[in-house]
PDB file of N, CA and C in Angstrom:
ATOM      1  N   UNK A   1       0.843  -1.173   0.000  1.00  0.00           N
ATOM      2  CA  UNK A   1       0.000   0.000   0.000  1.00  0.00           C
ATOM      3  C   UNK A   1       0.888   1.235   0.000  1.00  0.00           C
ATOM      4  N   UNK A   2       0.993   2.186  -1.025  1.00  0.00           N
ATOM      5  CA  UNK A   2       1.762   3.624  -1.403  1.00  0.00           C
ATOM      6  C   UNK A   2       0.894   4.710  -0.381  1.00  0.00           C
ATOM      7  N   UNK A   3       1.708   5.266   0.343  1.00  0.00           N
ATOM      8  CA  UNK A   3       0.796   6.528   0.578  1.00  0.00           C
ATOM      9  C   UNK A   3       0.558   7.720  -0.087  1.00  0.00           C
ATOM     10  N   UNK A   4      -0.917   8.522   0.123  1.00  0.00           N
ATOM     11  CA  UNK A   4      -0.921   9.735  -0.978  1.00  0.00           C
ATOM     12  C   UNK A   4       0.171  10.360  -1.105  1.00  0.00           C
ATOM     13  N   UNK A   5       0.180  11.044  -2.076  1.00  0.00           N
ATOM     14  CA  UNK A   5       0.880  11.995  -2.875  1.00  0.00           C
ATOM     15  C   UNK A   5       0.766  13.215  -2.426  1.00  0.00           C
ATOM     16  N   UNK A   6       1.347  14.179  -1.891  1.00  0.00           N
ATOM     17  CA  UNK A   6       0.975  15.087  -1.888  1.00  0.00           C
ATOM     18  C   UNK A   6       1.470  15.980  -3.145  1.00  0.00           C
ATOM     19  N   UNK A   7       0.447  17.158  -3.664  1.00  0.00           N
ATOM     20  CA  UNK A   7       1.242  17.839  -5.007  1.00  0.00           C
ATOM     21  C   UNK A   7       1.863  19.051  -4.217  1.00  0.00           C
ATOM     22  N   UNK A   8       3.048  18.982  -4.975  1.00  0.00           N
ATOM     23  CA  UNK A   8       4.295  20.639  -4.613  1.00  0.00           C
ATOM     24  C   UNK A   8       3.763  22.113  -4.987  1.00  0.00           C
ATOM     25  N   UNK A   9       3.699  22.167  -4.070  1.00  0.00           N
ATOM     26  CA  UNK A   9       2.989  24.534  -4.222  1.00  0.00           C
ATOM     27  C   UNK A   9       4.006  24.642  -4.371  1.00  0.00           C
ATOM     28  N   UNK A  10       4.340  25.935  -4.816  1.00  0.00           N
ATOM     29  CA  UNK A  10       5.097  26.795  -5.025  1.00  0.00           C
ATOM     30  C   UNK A  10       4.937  27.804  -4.073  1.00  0.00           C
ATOM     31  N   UNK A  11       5.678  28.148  -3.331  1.00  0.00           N
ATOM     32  CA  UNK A  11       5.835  29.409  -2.110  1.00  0.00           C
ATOM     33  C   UNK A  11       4.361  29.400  -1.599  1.00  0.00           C
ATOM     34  N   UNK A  12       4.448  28.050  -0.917  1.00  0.00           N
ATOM     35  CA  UNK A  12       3.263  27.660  -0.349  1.00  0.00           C
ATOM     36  C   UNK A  12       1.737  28.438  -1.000  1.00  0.00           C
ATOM     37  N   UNK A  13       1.380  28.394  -1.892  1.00  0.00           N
ATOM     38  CA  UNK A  13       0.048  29.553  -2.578  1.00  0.00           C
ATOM     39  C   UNK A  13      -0.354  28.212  -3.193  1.00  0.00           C
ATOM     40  N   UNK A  14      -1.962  28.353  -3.061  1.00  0.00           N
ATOM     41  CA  UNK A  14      -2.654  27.111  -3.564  1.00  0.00           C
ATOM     42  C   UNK A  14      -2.525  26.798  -4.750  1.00  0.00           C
ATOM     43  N   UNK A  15      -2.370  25.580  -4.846  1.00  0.00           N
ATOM     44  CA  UNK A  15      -2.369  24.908  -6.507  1.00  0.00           C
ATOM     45  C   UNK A  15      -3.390  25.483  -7.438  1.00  0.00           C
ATOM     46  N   UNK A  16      -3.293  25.805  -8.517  1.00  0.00           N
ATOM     47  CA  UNK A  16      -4.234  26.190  -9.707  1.00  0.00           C
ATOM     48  C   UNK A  16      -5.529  25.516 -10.071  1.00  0.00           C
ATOM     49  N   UNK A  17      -6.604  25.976 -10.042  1.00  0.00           N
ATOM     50  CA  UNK A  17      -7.664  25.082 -10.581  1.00  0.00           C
ATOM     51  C   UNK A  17      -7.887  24.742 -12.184  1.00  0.00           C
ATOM     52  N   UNK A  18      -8.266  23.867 -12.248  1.00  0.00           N
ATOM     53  CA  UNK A  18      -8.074  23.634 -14.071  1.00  0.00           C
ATOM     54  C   UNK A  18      -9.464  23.646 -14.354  1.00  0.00           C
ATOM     55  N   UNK A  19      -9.742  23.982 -15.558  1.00  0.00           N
ATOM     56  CA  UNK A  19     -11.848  23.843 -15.575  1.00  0.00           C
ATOM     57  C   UNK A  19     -12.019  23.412 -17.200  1.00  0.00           C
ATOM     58  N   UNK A  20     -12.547  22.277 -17.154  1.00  0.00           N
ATOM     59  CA  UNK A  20     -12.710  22.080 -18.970  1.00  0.00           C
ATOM     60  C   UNK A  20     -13.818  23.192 -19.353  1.00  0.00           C
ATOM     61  N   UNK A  21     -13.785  23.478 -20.701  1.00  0.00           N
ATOM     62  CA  UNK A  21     -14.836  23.970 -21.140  1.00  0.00           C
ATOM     63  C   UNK A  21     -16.149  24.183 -20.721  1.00  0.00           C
ATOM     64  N   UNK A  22     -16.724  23.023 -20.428  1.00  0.00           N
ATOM     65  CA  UNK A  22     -17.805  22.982 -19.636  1.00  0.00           C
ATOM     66  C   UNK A  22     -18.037  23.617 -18.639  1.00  0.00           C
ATOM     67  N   UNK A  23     -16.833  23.636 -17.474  1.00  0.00           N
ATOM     68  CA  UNK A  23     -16.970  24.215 -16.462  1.00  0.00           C
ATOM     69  C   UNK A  23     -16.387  25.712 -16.947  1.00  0.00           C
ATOM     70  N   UNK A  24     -16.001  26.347 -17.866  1.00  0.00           N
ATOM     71  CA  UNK A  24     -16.115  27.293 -17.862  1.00  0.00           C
ATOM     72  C   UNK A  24     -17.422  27.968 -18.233  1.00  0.00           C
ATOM     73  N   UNK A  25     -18.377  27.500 -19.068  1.00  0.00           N
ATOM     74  CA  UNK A  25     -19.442  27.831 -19.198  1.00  0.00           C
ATOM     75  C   UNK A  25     -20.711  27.788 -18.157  1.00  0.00           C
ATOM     76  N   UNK A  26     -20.161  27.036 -17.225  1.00  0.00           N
ATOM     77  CA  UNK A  26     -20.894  27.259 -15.640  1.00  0.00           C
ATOM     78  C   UNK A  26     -20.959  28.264 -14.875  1.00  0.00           C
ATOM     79  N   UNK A  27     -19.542  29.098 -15.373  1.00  0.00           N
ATOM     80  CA  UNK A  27     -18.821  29.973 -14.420  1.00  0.00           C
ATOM     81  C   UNK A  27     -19.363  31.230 -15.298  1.00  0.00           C
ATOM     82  N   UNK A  28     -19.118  31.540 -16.418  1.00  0.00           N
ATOM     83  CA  UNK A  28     -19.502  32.301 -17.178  1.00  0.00           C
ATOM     84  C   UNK A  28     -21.299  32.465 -17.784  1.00  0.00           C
ATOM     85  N   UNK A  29     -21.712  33.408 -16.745  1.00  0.00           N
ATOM     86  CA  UNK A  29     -23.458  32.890 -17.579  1.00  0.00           C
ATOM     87  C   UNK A  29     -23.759  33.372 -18.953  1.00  0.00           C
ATOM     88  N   UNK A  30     -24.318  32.574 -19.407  1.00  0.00           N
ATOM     89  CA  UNK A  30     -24.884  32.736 -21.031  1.00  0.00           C
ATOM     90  C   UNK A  30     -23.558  32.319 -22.220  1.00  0.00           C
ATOM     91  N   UNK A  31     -22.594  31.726 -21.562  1.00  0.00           N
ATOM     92  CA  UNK A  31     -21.412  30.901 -22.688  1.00  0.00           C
ATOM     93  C   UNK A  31     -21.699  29.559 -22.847  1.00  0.00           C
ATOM     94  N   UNK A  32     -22.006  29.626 -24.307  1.00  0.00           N
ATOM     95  CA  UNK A  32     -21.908  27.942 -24.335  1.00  0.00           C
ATOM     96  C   UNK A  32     -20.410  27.788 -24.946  1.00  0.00           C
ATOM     97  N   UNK A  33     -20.386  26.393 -24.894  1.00  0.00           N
ATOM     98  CA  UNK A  33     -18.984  25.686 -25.351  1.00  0.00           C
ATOM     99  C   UNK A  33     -18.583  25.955 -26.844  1.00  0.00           C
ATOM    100  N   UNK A  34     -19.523  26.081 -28.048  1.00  0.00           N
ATOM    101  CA  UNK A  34     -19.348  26.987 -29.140  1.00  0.00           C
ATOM    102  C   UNK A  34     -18.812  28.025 -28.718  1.00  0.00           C
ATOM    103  N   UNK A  35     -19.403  28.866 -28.116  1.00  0.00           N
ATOM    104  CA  UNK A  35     -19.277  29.987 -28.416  1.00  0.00           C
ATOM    105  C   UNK A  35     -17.789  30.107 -27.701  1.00  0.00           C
ATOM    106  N   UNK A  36     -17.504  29.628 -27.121  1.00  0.00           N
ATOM    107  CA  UNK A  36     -16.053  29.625 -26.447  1.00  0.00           C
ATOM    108  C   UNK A  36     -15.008  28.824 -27.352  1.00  0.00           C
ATOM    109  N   UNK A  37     -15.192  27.981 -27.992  1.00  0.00           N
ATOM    110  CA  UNK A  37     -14.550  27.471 -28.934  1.00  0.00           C
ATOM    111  C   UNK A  37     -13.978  28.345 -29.729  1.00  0.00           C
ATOM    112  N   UNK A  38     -15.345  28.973 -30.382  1.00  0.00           N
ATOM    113  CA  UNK A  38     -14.859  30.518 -31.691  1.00  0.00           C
ATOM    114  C   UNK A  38     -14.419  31.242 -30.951  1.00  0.00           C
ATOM    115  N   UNK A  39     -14.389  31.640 -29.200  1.00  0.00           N
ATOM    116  CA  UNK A  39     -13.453  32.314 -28.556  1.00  0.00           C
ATOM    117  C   UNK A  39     -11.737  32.384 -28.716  1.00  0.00           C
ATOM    118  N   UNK A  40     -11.662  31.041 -28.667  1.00  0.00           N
ATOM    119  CA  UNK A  40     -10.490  30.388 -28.960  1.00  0.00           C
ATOM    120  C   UNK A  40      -9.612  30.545 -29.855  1.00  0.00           C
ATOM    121  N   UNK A  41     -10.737  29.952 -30.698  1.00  0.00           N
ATOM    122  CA  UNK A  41     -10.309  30.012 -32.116  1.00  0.00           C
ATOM    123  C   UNK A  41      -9.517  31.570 -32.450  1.00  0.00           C
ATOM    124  N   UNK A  42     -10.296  32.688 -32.329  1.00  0.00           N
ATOM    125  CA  UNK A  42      -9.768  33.949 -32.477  1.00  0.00           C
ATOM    126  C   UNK A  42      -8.882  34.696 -31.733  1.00  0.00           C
ATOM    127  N   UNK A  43      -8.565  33.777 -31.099  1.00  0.00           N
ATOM    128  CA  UNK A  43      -7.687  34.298 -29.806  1.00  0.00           C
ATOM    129  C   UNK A  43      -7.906  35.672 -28.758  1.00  0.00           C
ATOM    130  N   UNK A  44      -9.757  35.562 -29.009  1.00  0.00           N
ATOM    131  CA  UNK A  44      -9.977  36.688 -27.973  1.00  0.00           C
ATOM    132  C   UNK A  44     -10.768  35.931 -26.571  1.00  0.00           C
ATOM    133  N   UNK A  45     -10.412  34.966 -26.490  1.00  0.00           N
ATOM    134  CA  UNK A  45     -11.065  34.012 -25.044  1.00  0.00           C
ATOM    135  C   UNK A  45      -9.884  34.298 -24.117  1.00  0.00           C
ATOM    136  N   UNK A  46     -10.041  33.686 -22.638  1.00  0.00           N
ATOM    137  CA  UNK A  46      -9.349  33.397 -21.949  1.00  0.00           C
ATOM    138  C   UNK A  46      -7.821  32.328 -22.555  1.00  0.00           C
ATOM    139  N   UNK A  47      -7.020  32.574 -21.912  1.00  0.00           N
ATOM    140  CA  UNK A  47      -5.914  31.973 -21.996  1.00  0.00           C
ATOM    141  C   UNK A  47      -6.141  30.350 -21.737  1.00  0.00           C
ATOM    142  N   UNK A  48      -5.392  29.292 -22.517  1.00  0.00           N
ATOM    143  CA  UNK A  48      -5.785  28.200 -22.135  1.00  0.00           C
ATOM    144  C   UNK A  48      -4.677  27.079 -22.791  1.00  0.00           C
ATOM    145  N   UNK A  49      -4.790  25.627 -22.189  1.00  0.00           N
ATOM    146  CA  UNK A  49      -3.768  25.232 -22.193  1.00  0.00           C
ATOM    147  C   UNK A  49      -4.000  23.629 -23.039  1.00  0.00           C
ATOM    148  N   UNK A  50      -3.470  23.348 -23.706  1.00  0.00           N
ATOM    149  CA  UNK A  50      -3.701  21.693 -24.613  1.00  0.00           C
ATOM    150  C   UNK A  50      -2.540  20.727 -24.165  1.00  0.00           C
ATOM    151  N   UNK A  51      -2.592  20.441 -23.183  1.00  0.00           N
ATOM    152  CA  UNK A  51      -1.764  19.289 -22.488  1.00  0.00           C
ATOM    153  C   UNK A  51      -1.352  18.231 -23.049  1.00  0.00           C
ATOM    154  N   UNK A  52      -2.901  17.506 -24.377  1.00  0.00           N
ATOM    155  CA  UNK A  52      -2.411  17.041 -24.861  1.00  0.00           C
ATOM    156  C   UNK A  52      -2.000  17.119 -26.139  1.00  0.00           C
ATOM    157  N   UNK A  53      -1.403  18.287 -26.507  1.00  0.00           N
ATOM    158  CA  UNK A  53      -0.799  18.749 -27.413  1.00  0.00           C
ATOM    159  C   UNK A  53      -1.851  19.824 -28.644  1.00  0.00           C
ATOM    160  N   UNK A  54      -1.110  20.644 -29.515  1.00  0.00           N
ATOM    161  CA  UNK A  54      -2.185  21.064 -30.421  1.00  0.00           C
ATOM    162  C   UNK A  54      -3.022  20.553 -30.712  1.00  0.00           C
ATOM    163  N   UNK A  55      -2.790  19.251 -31.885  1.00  0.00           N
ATOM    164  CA  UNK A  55      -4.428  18.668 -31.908  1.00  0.00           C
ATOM    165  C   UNK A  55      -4.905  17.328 -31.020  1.00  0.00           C
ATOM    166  N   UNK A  56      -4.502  17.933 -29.864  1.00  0.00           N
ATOM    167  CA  UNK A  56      -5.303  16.852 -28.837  1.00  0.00           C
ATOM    168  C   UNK A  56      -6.162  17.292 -28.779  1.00  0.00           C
ATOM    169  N   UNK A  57      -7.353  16.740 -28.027  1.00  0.00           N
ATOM    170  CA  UNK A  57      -8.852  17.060 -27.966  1.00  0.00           C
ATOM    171  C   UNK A  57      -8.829  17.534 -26.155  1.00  0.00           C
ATOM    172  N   UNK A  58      -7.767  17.589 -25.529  1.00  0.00           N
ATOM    173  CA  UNK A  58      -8.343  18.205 -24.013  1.00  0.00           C
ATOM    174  C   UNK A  58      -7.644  19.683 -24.419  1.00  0.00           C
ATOM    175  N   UNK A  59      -8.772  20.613 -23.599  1.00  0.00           N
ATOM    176  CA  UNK A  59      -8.417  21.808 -23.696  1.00  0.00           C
ATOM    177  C   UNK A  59      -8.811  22.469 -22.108  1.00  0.00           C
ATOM    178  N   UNK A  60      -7.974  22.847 -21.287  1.00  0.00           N
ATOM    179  CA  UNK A  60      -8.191  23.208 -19.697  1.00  0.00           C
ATOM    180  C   UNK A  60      -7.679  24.868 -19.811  1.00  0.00           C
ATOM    181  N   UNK A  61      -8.421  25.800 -19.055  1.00  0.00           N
ATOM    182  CA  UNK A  61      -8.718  26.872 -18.544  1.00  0.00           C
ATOM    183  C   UNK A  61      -7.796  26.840 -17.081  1.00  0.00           C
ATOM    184  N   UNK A  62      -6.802  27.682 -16.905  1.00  0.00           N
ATOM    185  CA  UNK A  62      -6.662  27.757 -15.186  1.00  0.00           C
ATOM    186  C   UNK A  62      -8.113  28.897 -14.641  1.00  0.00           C
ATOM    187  N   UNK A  63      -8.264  28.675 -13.822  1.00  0.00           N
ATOM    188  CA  UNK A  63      -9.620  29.539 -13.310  1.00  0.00           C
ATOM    189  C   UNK A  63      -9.269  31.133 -12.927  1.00  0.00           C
ATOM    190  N   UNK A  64      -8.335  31.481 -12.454  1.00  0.00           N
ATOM    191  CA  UNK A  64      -7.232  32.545 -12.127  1.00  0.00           C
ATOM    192  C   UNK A  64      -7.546  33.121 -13.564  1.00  0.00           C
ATOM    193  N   UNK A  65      -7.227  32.451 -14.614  1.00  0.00           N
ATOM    194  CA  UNK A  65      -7.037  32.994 -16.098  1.00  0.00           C
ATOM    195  C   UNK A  65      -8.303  33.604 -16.691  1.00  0.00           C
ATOM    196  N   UNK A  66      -9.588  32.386 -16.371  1.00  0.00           N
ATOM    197  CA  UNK A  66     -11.114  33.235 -17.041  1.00  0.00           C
ATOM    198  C   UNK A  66     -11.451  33.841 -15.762  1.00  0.00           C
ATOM    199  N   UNK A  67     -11.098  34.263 -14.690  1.00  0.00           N
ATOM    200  CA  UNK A  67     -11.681  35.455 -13.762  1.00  0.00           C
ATOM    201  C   UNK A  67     -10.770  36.732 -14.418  1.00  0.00           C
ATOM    202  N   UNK A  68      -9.637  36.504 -15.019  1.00  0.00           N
ATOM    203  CA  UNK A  68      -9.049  37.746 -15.067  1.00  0.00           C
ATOM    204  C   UNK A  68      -9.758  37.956 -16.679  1.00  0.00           C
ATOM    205  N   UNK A  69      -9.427  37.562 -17.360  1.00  0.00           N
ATOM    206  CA  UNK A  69     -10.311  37.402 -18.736  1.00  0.00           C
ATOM    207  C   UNK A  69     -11.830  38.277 -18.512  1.00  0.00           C
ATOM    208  N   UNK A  70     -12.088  37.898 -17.401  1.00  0.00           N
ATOM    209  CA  UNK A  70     -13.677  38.719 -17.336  1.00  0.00           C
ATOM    210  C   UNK A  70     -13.719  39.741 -16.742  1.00  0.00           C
ATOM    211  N   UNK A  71     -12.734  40.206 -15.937  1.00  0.00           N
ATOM    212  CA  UNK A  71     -12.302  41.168 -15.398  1.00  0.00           C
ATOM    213  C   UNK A  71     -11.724  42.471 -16.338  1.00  0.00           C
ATOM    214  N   UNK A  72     -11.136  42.074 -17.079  1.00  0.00           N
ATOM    215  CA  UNK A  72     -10.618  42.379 -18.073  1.00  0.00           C
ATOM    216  C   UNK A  72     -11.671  43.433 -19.254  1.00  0.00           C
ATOM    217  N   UNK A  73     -12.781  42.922 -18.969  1.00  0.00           N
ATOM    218  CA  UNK A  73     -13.741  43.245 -20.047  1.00  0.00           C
ATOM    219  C   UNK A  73     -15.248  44.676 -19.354  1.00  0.00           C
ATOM    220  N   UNK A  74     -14.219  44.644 -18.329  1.00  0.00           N
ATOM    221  CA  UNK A  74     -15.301  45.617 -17.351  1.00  0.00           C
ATOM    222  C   UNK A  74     -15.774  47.194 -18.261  1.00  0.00           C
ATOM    223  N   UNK A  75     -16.726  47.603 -18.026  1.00  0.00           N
ATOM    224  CA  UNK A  75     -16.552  49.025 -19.113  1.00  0.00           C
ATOM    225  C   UNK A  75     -17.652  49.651 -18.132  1.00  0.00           C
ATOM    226  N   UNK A  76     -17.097  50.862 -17.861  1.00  0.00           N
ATOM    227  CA  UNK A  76     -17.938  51.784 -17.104  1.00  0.00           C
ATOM    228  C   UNK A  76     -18.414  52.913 -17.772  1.00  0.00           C
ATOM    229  N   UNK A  77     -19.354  53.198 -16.882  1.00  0.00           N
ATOM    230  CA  UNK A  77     -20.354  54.350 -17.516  1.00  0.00           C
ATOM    231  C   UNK A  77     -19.821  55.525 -17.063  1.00  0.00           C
ATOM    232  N   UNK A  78     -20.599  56.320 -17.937  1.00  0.00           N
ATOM    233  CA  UNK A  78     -19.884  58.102 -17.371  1.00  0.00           C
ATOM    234  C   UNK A  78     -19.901  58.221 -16.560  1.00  0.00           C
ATOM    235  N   UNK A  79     -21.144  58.125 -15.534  1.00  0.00           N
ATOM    236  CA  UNK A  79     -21.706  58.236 -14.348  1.00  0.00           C
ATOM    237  C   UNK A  79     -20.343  57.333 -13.263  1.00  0.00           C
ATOM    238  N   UNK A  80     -19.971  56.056 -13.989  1.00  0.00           N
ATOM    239  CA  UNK A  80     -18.728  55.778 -12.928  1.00  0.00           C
ATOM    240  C   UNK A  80     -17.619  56.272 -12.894  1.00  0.00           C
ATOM    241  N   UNK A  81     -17.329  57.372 -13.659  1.00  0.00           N
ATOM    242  CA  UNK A  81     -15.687  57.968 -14.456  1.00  0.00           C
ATOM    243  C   UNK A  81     -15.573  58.967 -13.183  1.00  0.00           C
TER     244      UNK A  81
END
């Protein structure tokens, strides 16, 4: 019997969350997985990562990455200037 694993932080700060597609469209209301795809595709989506290579079929989001991505897109009104 092996005991768990623990995974290595970096300067002790929590490990990264990874979110497939799907779960980014959970997080994001009114995105479907199209529409994040052609996100992609144009390179105006969140940042994202193919582990298993260009044309592998997994494609993971760090979560850090589509909060800043949406953050990113904030636009205020006169009234907030």
């Amino acid at each position: 019997m092996s005991a768990p694993v623990t995974p290595l932080r970096a300067g002790g700060s929590a490990a990264p969350v990874y979110l497939s597609p799907e779960q980014v469209c959970e997080l994001v209301p009114g995105m479907t997985v199209a529409n994040l795809k052609d996100l992609r595709a144009s390179g105006k989506g969140p940042a994202y990562f193919k582990p298993t290579g260009d044309r592998g079929r997994v494609t993971l989001y760090a979560q850090h990455d589509v909060v800043r991505w949406i953050e990113s897109s904030r636009v205020t009104t006169r009234e907030q200037r």
